[in-house]
N, C-alpha and C. Protein backbone atom coordinates (compact mmCIF):
# COMPACT_ATOMS: atom_id res chain seq x y z
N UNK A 1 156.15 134.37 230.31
CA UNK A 1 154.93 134.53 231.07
C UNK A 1 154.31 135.88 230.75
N UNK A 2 155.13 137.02 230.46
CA UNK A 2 154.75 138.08 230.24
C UNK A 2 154.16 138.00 229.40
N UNK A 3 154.57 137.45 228.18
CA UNK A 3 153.55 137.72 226.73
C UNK A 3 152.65 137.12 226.49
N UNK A 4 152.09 136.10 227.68
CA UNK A 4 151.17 135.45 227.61
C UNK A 4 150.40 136.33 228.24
N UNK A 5 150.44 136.84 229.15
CA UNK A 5 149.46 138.39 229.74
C UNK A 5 148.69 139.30 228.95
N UNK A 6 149.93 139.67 228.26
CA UNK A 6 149.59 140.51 227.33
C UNK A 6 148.66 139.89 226.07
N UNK A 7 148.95 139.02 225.55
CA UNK A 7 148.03 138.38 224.78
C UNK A 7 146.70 137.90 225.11
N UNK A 8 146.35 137.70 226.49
CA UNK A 8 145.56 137.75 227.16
C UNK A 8 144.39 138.75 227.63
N UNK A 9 145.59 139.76 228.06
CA UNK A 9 144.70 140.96 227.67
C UNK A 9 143.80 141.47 226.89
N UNK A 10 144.90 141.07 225.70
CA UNK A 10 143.94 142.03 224.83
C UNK A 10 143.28 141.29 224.01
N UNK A 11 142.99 140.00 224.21
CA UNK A 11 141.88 139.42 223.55
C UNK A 11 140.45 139.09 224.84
N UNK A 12 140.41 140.13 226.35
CA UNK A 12 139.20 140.18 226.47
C UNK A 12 138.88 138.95 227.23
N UNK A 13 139.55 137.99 227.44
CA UNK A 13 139.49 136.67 228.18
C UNK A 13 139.77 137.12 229.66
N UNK A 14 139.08 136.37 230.50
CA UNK A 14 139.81 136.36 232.35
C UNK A 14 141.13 135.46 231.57
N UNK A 15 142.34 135.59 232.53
CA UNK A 15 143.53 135.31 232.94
C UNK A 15 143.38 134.26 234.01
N UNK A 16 143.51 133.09 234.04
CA UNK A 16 143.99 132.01 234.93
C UNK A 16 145.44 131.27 235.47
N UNK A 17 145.55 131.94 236.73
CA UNK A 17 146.93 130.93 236.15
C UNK A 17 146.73 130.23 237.29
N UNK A 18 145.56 129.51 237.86
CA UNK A 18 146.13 128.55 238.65
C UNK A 18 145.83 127.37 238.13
N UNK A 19 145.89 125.79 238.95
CA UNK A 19 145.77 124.95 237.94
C UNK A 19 144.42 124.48 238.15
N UNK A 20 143.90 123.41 237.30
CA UNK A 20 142.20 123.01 237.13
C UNK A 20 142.37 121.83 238.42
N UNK A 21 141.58 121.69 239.83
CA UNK A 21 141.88 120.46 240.22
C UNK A 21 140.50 119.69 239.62
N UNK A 22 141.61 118.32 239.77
CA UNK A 22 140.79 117.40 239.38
C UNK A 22 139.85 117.00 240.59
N UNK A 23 138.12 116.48 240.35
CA UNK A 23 137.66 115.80 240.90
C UNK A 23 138.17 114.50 241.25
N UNK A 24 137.49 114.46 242.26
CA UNK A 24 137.72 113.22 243.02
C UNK A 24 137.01 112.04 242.74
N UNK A 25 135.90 112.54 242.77
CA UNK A 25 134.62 111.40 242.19
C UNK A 25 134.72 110.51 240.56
N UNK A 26 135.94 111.79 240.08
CA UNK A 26 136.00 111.26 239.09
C UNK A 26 136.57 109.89 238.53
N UNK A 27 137.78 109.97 239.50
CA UNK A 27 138.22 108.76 239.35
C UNK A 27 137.81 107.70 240.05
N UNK A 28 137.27 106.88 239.90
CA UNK A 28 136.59 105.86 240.68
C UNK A 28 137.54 104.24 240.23
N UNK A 29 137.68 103.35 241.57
CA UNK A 29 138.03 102.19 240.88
C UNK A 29 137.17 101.48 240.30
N UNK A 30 137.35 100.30 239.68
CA UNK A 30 136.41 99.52 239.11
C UNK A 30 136.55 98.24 239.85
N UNK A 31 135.46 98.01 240.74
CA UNK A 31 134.90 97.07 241.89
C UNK A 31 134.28 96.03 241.74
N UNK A 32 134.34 94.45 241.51
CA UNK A 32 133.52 94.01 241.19
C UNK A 32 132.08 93.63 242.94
N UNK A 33 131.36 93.75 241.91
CA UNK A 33 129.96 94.25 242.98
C UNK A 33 129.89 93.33 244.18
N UNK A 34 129.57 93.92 244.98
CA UNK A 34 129.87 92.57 246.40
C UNK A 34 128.40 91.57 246.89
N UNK A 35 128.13 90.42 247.21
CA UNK A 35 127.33 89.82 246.91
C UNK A 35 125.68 90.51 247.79
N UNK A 36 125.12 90.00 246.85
CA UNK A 36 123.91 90.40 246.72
C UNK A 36 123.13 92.12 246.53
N UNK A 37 124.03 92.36 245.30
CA UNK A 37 124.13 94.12 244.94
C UNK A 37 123.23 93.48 243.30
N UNK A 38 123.06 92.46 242.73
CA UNK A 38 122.96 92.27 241.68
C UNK A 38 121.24 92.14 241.73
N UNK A 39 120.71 92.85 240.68
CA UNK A 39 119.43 92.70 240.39
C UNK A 39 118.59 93.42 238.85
N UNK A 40 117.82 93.17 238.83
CA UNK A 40 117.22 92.89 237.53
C UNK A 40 116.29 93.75 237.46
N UNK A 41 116.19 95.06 236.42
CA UNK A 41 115.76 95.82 236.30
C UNK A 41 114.40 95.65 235.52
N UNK A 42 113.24 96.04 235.76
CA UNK A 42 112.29 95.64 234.85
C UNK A 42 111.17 96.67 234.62
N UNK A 43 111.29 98.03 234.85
CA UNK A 43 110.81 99.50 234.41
C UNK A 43 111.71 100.53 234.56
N UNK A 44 111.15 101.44 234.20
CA UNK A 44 112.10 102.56 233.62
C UNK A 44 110.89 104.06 233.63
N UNK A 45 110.85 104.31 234.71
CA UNK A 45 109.37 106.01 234.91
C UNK A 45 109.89 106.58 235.20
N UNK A 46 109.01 108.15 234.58
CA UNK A 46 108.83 109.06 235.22
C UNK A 46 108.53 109.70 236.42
N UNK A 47 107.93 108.45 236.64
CA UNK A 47 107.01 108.74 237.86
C UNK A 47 107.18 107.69 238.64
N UNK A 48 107.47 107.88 240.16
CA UNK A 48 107.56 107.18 241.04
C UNK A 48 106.83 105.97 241.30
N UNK A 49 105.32 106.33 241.15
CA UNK A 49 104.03 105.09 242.06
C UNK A 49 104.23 104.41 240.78
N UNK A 50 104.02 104.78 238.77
CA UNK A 50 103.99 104.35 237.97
C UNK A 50 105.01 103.18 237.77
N UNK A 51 106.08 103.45 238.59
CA UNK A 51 107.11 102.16 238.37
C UNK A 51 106.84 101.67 239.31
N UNK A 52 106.65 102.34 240.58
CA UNK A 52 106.27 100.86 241.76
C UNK A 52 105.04 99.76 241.26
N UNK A 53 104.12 100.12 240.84
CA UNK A 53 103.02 99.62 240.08
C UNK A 53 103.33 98.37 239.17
N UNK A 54 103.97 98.93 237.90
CA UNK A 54 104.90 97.95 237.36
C UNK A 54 105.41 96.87 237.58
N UNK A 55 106.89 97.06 238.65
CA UNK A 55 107.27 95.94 239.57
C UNK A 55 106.15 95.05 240.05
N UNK A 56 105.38 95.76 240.93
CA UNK A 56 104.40 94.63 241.64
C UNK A 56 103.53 93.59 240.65
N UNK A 57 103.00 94.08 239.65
CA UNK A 57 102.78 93.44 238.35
C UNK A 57 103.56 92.59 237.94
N UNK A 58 104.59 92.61 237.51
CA UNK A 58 105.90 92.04 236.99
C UNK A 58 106.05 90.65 237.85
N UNK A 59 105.65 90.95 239.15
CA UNK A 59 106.17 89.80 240.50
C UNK A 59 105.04 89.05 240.46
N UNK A 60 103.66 89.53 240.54
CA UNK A 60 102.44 89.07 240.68
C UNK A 60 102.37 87.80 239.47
N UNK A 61 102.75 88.53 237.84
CA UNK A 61 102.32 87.69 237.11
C UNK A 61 103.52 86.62 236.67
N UNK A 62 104.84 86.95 237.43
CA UNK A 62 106.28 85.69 237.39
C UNK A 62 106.52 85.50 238.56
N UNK A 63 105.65 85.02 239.15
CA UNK A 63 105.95 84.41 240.93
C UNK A 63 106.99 83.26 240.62
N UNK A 64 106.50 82.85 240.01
CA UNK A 64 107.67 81.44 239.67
C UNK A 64 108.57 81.51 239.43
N UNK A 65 109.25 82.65 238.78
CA UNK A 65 110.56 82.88 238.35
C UNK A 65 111.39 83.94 239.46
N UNK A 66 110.78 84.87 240.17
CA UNK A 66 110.86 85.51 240.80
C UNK A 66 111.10 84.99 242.13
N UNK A 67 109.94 84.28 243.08
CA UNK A 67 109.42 83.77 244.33
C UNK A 67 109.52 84.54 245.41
N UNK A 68 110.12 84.92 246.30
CA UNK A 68 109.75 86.16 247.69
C UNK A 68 110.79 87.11 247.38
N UNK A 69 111.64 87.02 246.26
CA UNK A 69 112.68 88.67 246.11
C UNK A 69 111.63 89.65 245.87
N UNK A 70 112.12 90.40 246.71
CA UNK A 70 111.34 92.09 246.66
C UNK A 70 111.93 92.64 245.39
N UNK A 71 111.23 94.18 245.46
CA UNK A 71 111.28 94.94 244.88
C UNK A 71 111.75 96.07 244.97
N UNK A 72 112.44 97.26 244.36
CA UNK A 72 112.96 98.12 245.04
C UNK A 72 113.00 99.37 243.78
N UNK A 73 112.31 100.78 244.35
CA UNK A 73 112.77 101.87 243.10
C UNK A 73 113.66 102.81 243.68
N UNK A 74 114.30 103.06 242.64
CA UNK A 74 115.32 103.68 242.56
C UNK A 74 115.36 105.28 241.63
N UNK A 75 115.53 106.46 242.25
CA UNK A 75 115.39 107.22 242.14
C UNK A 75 117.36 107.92 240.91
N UNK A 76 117.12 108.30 239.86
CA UNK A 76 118.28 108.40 238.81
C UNK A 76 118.37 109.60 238.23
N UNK A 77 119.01 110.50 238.33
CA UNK A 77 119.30 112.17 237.28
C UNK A 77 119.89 111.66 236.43
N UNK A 78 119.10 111.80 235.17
CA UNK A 78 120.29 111.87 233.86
C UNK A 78 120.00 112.99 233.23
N UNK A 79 121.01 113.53 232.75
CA UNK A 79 121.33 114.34 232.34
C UNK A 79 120.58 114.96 231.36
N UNK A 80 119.86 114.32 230.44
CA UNK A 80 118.98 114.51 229.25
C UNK A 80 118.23 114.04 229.21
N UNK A 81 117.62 112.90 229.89
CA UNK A 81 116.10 113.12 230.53
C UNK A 81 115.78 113.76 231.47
N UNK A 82 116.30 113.79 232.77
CA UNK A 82 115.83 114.86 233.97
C UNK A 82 115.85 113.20 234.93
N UNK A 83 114.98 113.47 235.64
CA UNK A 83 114.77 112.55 236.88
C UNK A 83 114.18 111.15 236.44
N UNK A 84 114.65 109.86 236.61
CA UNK A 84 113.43 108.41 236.18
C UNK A 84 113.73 107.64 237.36
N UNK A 85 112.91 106.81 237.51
CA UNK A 85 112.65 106.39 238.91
C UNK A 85 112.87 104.75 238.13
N UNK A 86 113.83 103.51 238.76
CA UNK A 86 114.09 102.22 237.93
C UNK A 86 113.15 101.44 239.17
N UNK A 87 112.32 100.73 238.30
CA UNK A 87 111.94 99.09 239.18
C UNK A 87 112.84 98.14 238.97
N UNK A 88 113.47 97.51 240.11
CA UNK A 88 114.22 96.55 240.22
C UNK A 88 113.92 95.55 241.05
N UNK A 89 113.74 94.42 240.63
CA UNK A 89 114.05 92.76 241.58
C UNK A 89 115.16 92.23 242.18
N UNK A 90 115.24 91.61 243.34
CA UNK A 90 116.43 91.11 243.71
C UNK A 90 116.31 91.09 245.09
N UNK A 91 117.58 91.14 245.80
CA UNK A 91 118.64 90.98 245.28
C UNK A 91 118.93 89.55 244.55
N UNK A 92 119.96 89.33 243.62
CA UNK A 92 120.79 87.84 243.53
C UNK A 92 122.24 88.04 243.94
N UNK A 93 122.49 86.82 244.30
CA UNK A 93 123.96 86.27 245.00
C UNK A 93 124.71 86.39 243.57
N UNK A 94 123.98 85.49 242.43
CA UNK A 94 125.40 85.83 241.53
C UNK A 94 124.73 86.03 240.08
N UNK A 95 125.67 86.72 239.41
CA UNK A 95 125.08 87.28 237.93
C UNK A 95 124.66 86.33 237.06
N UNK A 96 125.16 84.93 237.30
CA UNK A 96 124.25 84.38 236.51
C UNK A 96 122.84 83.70 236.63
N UNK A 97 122.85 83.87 237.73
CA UNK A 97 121.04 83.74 238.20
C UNK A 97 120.39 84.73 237.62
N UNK A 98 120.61 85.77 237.84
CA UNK A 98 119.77 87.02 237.75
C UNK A 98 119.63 87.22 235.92
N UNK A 99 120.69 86.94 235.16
CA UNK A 99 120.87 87.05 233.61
C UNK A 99 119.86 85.83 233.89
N UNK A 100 119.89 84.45 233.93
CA UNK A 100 118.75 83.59 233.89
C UNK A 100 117.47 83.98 233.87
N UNK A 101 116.90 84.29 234.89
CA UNK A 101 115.79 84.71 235.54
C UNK A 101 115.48 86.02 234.46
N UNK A 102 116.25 86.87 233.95
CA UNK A 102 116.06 88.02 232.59
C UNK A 102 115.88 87.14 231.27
N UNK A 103 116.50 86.52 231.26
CA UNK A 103 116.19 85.23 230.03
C UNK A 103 114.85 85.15 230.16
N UNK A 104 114.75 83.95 231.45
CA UNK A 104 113.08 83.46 231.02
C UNK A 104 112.17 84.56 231.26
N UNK A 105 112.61 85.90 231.71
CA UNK A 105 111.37 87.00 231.51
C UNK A 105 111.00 87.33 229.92
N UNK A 106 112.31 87.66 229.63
CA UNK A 106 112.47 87.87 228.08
C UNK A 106 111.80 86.67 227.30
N UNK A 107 111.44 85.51 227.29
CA UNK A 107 110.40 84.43 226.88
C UNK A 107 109.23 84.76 227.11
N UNK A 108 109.25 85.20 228.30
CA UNK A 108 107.44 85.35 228.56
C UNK A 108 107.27 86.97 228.01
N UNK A 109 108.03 87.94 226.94
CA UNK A 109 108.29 88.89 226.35
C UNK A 109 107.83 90.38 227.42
N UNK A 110 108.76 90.32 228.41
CA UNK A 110 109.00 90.96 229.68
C UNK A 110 110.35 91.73 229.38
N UNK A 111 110.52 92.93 229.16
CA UNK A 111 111.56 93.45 228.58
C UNK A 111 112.89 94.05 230.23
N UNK A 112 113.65 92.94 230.50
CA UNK A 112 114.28 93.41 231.06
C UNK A 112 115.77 93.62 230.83
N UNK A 113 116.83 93.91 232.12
CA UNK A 113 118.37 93.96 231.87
C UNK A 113 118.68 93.86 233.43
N UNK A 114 119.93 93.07 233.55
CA UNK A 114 120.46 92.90 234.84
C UNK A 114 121.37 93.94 234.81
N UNK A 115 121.40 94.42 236.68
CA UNK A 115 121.87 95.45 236.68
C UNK A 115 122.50 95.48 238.41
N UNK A 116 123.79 96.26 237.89
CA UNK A 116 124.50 96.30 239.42
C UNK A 116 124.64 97.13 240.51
N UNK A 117 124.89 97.67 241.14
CA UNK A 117 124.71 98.58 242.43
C UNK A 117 125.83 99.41 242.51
């Protein structure tokens, strides 16, 4: 232990000796999503009203595929963009509705991705 001090020293570094704790957050289980968490993402802003805008568009012109599921934005930090705000549809009961319903958007060339909570 001593000569680790000393080597320490004199290369000018702080000295640590306690240990690193681990986060908590970090470890997370892997959950499958509980019903009606599943929904379908269909913008991606900067800006808050700019994606609410979007969505309502999105619903207005696929009522049919859509029918009374709301809409919902979602506020996201990443790391290397900064702040984006997601438009999302939903909820659905199960993932393969919602991958459906992204299908026939993706026909009518509506660029979406299903997405979980």
């Amino acid at each position: 232990m001593k000569k680790m001090v000393d080597k320490l020293k004199n290369s000018g570094k702080p000295i640590r000796f306690t240990k690193k704790r681990r986060n908590s957050k970090m470890k997370k289980e892997v959950r499958r999503p509980s019903k009606g968490t599943i929904w379908v993402q269909v913008a991606a802003s900067k800006r808050r009203n700019d994606a609410a805008e979007f969505a309502r568009r999105v619903i207005k012109r696929n009522k049919d595929l859509i029918g009374t599921r709301t809409f919902t934005v979602q506020k996201a930090r990443l790391r290397h963009a900064g702040t984006i705000y997601r438009s999302r549809v939903g909820p659905f009961r199960k993932y393969a509705a919602a991958a459906k319903v992204c299908k026939k958007l993706r026909a009518r060339r509506q660029d979406c991705l299903v997405a979980t909570r």
